[in-house]
Protein backbone atom coordinates (compact mmCIF):
# COMPACT_ATOMS: atom_id res chain seq x y z
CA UNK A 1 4.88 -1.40 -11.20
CA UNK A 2 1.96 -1.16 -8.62
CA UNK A 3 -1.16 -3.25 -9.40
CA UNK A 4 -4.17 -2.29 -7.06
CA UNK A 5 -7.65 -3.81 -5.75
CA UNK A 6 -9.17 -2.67 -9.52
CA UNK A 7 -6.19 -4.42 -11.37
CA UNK A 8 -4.60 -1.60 -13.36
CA UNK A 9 -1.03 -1.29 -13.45
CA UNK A 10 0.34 2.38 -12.04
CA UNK A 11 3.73 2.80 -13.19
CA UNK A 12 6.96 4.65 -11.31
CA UNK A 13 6.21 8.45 -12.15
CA UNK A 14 9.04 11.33 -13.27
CA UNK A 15 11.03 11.90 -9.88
CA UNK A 16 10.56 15.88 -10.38
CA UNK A 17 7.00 15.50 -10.73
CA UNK A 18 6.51 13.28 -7.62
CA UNK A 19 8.51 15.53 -5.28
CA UNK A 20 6.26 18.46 -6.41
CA UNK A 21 3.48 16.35 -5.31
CA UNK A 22 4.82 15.48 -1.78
CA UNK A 23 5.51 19.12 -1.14
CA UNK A 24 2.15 20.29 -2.05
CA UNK A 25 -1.24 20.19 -0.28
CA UNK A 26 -1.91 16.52 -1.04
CA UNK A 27 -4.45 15.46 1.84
CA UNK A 28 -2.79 12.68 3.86
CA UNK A 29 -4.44 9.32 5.06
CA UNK A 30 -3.92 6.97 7.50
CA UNK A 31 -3.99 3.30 5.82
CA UNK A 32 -2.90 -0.19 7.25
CA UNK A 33 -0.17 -2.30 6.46
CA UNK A 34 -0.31 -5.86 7.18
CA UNK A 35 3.01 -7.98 6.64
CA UNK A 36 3.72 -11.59 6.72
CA UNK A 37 7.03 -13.33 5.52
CA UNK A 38 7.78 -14.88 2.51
CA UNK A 39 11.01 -16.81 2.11
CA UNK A 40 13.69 -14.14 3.00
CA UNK A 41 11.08 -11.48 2.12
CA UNK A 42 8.34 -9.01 4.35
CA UNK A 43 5.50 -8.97 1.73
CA UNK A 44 2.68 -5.49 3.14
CA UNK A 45 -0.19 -5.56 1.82
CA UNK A 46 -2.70 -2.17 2.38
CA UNK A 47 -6.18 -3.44 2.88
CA UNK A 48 -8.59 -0.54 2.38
CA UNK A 49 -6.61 0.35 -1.13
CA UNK A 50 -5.59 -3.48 -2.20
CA UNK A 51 -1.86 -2.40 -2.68
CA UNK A 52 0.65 -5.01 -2.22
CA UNK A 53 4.32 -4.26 -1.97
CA UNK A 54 7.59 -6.01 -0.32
CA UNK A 55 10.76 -5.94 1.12
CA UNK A 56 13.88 -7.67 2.39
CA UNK A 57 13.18 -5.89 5.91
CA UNK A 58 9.70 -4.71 7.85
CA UNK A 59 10.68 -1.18 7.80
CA UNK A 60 11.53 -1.76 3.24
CA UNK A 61 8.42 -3.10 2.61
CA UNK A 62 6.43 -0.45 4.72
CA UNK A 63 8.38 2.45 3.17
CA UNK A 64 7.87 0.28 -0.57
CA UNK A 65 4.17 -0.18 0.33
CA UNK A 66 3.83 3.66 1.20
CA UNK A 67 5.24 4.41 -2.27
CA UNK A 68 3.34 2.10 -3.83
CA UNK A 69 0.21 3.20 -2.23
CA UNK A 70 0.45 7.11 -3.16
CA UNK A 71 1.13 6.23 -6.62
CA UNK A 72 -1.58 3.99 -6.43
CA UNK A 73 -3.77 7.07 -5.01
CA UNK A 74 -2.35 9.16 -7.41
CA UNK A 75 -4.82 8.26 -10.15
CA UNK A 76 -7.64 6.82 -8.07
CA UNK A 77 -8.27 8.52 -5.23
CA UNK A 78 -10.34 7.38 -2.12
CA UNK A 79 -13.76 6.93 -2.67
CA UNK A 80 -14.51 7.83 1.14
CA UNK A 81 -16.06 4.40 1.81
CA UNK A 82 -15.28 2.74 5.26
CA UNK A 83 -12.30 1.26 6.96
CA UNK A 84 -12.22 -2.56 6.46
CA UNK A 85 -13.11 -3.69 10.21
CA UNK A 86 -9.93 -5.91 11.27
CA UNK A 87 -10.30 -8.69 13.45
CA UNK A 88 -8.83 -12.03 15.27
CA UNK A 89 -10.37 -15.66 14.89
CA UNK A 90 -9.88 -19.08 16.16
CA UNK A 91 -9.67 -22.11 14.23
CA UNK A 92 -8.53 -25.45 14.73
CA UNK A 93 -5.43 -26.86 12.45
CA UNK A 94 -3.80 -30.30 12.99
């Protein structure tokens, strides 16, 4: 179960169906993933669509966040709006 930015629940599809839909003419996006560590897990989180996935390695939870992202995109696509700007800060911690 994927929940996204909106907070509605996208469920694992029919494996036939989903392979029909990564062999067709789907447009394809470039998103980010950014992953931090949680315990013994990688949680990736995809800023511009608010999907959150993870994984016991980097390379699970990108591939986990990818899936979770196209069925995520699945039933709402982009709305075209910008790319969140990513940056760096400073900031003082004892």
């Amino acid at each position: 179960m994927i929940v996204g930015r909106t907070g509605v629940r996208v469920t694992h599809r029919d494996p036939a169906r989903r392979n029909y839909l990564w062999r067709s003419n789907m447009p394809i996006g470039t998103f980010t993933a950014v992953l931090h560590k949680e315990g013994d897990l990688y949680v990736a989180d995809c800023p511009e669509v608010g999907t959150v996935s993870q994984g016991k390695t980097v390379e699970e939870a990108i591939a986990n966040l990818k899936e979770a992202t196209e069925l995520y995109l699945e039933e709402f696509p982009p709305d075209g709006s910008s790319r969140p700007l990513v940056t760096v800060f400073e900031a003082r911690y004892a």
